[in-house]
PDB file of N, CA and C in Angstrom:
ATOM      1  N   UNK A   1       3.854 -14.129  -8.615  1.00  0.00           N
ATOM      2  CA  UNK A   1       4.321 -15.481  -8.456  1.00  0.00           C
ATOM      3  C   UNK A   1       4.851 -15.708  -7.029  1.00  0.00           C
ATOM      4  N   UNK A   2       5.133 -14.926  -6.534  1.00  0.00           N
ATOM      5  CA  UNK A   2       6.496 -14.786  -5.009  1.00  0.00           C
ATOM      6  C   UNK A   2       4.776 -14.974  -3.661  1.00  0.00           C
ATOM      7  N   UNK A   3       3.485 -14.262  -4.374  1.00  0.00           N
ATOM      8  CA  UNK A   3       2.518 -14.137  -3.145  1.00  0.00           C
ATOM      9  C   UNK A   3       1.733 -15.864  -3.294  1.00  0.00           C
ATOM     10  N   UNK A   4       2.083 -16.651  -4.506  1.00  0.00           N
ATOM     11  CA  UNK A   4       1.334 -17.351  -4.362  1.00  0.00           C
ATOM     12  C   UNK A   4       2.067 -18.452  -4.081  1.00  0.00           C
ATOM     13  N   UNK A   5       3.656 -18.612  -3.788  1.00  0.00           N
ATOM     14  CA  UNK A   5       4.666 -19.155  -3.585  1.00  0.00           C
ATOM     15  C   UNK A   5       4.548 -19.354  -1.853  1.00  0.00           C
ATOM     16  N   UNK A   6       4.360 -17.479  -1.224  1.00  0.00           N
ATOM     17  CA  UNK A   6       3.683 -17.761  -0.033  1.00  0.00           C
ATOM     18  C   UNK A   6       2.889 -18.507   0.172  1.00  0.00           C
ATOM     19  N   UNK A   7       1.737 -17.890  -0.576  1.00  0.00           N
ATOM     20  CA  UNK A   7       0.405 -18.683   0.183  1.00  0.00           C
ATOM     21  C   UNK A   7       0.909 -20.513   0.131  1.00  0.00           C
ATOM     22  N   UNK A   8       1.095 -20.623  -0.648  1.00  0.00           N
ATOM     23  CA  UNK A   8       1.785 -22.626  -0.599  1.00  0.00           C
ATOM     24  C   UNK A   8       2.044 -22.803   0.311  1.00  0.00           C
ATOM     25  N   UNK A   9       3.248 -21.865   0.711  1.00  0.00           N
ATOM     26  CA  UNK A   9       4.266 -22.222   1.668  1.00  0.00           C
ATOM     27  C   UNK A   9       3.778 -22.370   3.362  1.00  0.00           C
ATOM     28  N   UNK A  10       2.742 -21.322   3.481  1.00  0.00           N
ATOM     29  CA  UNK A  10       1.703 -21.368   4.543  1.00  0.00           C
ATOM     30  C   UNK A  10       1.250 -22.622   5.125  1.00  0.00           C
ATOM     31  N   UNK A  11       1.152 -23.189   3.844  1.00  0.00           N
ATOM     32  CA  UNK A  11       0.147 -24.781   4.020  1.00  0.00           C
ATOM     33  C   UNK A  11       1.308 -25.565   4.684  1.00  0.00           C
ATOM     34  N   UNK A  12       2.379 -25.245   4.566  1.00  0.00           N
ATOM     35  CA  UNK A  12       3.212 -26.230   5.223  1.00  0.00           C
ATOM     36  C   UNK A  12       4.223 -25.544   6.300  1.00  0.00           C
ATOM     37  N   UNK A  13       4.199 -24.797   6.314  1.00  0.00           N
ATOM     38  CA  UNK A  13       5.164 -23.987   7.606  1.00  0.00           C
ATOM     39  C   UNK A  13       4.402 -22.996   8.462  1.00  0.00           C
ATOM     40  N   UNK A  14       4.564 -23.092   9.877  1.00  0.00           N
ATOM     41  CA  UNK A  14       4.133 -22.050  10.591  1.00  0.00           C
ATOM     42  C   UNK A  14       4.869 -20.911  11.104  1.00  0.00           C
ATOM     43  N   UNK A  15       4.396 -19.688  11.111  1.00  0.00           N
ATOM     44  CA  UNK A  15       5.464 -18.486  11.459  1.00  0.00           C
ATOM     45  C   UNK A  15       4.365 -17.577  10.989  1.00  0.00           C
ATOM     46  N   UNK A  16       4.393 -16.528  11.736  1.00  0.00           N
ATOM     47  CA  UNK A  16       3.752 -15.111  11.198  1.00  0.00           C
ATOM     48  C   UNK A  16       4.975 -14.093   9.933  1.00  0.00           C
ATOM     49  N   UNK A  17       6.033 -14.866  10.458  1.00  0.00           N
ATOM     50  CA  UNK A  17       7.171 -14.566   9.406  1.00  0.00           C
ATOM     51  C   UNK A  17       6.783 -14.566   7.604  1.00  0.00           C
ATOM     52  N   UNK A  18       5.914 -15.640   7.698  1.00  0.00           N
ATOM     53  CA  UNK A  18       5.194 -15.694   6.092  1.00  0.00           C
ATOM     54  C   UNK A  18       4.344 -14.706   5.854  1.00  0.00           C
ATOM     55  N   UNK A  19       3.887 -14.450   7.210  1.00  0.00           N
ATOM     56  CA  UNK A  19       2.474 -13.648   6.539  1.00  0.00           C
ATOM     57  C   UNK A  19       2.980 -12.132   6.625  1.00  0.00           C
ATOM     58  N   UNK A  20       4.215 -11.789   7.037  1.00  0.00           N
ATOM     59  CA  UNK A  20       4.750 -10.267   6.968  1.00  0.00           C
ATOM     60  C   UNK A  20       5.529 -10.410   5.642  1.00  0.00           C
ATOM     61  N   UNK A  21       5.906 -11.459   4.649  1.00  0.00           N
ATOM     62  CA  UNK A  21       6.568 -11.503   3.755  1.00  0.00           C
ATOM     63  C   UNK A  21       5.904 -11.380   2.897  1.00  0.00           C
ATOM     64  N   UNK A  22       4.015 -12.235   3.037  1.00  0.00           N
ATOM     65  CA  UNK A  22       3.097 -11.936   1.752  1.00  0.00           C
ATOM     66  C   UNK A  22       2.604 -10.367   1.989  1.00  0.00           C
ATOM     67  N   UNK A  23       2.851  -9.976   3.422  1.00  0.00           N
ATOM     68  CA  UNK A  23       2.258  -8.414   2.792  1.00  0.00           C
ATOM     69  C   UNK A  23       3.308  -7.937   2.107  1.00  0.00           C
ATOM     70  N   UNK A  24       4.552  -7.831   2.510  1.00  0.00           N
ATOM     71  CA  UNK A  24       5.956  -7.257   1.342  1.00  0.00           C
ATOM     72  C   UNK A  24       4.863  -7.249   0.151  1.00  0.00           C
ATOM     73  N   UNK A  25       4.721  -8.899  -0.578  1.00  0.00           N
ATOM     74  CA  UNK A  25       5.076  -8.914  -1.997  1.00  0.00           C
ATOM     75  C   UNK A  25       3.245  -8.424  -2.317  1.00  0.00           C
ATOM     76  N   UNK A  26       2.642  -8.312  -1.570  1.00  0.00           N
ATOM     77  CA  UNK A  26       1.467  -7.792  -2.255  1.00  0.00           C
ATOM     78  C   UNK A  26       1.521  -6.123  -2.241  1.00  0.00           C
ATOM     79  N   UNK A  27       2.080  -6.125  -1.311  1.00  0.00           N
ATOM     80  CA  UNK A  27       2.178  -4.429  -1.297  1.00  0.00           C
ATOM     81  C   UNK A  27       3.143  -4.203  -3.166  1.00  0.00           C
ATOM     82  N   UNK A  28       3.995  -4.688  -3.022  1.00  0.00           N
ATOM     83  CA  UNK A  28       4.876  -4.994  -4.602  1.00  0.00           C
ATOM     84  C   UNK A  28       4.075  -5.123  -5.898  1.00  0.00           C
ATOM     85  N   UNK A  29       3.326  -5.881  -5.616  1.00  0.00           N
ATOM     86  CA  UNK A  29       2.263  -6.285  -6.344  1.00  0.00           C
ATOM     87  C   UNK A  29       1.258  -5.267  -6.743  1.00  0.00           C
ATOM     88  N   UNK A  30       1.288  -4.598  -6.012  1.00  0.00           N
ATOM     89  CA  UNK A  30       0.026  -3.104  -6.141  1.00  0.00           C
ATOM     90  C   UNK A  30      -1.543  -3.797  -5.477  1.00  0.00           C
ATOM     91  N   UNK A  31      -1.439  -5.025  -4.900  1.00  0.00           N
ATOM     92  CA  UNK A  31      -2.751  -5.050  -4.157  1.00  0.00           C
ATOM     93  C   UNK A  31      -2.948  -4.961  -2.703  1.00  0.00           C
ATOM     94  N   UNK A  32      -2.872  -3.429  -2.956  1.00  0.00           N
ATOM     95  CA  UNK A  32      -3.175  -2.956  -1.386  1.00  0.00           C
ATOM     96  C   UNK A  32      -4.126  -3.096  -0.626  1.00  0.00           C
ATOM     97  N   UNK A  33      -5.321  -3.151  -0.538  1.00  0.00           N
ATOM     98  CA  UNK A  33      -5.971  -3.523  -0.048  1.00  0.00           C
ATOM     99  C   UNK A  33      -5.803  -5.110   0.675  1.00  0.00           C
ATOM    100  N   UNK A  34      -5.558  -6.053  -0.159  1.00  0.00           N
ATOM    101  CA  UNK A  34      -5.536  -7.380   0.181  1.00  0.00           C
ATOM    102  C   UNK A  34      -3.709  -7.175   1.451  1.00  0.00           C
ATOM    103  N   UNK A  35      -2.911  -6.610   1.160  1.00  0.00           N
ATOM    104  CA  UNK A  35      -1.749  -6.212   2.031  1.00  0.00           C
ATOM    105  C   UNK A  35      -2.234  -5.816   3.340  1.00  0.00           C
ATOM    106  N   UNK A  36      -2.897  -5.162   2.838  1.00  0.00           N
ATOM    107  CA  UNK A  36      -3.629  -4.167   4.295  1.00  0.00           C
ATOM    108  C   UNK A  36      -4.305  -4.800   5.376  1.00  0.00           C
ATOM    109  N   UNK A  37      -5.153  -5.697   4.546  1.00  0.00           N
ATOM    110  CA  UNK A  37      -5.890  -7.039   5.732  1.00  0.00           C
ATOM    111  C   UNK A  37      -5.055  -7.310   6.030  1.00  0.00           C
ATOM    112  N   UNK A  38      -4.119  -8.654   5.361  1.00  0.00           N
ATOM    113  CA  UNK A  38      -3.243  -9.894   5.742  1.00  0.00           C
ATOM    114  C   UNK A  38      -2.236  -8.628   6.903  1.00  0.00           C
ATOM    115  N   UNK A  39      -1.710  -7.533   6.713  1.00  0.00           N
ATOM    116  CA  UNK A  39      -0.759  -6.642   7.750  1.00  0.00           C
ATOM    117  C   UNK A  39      -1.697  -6.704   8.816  1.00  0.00           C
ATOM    118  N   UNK A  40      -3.095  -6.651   9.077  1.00  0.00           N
ATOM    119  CA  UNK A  40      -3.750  -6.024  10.276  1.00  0.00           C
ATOM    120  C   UNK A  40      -3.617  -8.122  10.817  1.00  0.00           C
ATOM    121  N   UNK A  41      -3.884  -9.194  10.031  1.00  0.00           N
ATOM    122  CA  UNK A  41      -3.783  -9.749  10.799  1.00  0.00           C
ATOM    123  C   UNK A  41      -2.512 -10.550  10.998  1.00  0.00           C
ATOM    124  N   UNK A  42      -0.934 -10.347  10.554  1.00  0.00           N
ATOM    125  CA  UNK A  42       0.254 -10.046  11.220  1.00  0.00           C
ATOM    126  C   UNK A  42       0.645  -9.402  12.405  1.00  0.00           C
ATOM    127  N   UNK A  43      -0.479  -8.560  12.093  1.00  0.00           N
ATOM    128  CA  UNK A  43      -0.359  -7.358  13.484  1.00  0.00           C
ATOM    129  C   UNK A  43      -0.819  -8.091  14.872  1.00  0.00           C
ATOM    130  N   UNK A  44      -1.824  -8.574  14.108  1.00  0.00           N
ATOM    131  CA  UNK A  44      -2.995  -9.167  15.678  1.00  0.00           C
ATOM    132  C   UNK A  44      -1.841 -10.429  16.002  1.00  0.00           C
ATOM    133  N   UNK A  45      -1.115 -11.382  15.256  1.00  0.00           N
ATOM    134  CA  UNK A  45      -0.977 -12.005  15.726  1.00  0.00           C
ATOM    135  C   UNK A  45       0.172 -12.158  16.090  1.00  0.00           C
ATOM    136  N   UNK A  46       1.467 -11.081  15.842  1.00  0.00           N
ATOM    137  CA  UNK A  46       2.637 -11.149  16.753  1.00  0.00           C
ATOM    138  C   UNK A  46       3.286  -9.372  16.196  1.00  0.00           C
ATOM    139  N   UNK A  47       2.563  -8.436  17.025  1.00  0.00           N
ATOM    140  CA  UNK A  47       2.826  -7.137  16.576  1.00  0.00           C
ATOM    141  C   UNK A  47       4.523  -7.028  16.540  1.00  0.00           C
ATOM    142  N   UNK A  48       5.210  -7.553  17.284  1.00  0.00           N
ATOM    143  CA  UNK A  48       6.698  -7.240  17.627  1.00  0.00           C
ATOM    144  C   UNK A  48       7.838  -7.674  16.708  1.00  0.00           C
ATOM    145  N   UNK A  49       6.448  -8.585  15.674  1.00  0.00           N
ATOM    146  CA  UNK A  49       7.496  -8.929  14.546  1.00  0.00           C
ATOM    147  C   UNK A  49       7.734  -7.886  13.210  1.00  0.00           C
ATOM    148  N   UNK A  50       6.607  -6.724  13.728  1.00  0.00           N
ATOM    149  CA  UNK A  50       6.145  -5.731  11.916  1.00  0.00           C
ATOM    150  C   UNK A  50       7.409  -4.988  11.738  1.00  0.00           C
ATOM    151  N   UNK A  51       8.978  -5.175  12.400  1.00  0.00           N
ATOM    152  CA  UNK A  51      10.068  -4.674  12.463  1.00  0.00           C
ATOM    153  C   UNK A  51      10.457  -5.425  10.644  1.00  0.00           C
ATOM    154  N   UNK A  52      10.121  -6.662  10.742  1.00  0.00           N
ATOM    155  CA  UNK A  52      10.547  -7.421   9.815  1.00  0.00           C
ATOM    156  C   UNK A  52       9.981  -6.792   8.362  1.00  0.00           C
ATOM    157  N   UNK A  53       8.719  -6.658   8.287  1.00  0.00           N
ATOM    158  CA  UNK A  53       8.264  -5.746   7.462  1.00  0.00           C
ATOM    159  C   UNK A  53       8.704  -4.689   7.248  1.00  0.00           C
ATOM    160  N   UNK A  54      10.092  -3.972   7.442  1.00  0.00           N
ATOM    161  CA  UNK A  54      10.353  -2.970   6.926  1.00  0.00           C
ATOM    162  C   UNK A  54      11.605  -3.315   6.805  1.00  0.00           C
ATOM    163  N   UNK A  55      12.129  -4.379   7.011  1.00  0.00           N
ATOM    164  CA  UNK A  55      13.046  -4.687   6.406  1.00  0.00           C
ATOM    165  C   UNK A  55      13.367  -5.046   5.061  1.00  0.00           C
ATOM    166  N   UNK A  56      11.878  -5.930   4.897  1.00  0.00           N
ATOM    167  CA  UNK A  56      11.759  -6.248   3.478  1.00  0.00           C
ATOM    168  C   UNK A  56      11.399  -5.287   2.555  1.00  0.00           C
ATOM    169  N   UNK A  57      10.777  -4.289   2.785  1.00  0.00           N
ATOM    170  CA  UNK A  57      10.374  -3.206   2.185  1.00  0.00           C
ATOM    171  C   UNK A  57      10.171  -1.705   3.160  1.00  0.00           C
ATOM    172  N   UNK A  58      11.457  -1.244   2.932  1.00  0.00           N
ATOM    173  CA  UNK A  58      11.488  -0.254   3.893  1.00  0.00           C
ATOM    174  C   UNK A  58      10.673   0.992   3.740  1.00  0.00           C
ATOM    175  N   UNK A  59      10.461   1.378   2.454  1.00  0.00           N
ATOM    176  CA  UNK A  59       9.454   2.694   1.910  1.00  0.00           C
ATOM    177  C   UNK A  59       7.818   2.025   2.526  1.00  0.00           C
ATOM    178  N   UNK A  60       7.714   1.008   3.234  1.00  0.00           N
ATOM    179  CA  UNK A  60       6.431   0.770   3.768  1.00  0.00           C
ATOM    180  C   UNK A  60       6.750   1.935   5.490  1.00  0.00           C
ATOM    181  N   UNK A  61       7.300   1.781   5.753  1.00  0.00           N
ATOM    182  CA  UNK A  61       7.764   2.474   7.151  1.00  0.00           C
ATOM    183  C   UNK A  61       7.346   4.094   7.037  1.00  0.00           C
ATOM    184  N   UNK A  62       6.713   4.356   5.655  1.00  0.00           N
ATOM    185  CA  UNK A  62       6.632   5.625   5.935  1.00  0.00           C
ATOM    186  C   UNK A  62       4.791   5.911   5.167  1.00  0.00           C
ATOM    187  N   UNK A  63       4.584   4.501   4.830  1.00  0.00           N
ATOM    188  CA  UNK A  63       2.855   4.682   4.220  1.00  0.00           C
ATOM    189  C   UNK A  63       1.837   4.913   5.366  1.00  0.00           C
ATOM    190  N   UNK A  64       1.496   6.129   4.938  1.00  0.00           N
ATOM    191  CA  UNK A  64      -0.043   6.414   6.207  1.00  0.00           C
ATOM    192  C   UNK A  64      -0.970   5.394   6.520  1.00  0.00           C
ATOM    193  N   UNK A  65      -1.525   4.504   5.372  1.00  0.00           N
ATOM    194  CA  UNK A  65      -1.714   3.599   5.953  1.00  0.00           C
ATOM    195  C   UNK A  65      -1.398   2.450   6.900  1.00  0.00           C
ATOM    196  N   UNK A  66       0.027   2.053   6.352  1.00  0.00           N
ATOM    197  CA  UNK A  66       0.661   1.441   7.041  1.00  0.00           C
ATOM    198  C   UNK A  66       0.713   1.701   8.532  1.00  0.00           C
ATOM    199  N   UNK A  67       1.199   2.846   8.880  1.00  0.00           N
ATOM    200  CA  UNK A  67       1.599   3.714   9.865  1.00  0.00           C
ATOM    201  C   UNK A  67       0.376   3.427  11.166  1.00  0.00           C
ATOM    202  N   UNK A  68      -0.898   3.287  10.134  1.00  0.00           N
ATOM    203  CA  UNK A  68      -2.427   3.725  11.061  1.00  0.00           C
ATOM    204  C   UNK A  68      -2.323   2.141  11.559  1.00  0.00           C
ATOM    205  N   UNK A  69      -2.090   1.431  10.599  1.00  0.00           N
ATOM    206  CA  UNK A  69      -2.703  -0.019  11.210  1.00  0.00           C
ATOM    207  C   UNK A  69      -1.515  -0.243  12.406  1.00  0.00           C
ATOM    208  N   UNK A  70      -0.228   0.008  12.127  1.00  0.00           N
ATOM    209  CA  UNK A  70       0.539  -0.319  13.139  1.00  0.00           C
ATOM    210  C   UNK A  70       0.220  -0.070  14.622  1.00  0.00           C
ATOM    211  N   UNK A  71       0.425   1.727  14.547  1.00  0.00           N
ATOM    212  CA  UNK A  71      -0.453   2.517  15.382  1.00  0.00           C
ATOM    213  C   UNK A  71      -1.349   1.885  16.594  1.00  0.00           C
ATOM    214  N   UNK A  72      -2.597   1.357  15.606  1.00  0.00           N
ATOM    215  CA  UNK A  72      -3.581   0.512  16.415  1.00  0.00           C
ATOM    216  C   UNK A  72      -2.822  -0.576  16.883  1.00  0.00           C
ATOM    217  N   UNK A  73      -2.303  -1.365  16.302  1.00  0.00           N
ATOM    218  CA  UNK A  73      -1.891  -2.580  17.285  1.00  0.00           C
ATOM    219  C   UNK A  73      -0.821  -2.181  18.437  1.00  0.00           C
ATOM    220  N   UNK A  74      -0.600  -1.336  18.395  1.00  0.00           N
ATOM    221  CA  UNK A  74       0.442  -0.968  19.341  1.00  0.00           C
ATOM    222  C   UNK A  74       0.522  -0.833  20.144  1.00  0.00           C
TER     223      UNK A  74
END
C-alpha cells in the first residue's frame, strides 16, 4: 500500500527523495528486482542522495547488491 501511495505521490511532487523511499518500501515488500531498477535510477539521478536510503532502511547498507549498484554510480 505505502509503494503505491508513492507511485501517486510522484504524479504530483518532484524530488528523487520519492524515488529512494519507493525503493525502501519495495525492498520491504520483497520485490527486489523492481527496487533494484527504480535504486539504479535514484542513483543516475542524484547519487548523493542514496545516504537517505539507508536511513530508511539501514540493513540495505550492507546488501551486495545494493552495495554493486551504488559502487557503479559512484
Amino acid at each position: 500500500e505505502a509503494v503505491e501511495l508513492l507511485v501517486d505521490a510522484e504524479l504530483y511532487a518532484v524530488g528523487v527523495e520519492l524515488l529512494y523511499c519507493r525503493v525502501a518500501g519495495l525492498f520491504a515488500a520483497e520485490k527486489r528486482q523492481e527496487a533494484l531498477y527504480f535504486l539504479g535510477e535514484a542513483l543516475a539521478e542524484d547519487f548523493n542522495m542514496h545516504a537517505a536510503l539507508f536511513d530508511l532502511s539501514p540493513n540495505l547498507r550492507f546488501d551486495r547488491d545494493v552495495q554493486i549498484l551504488v559502487s557503479i554510480y559512484e
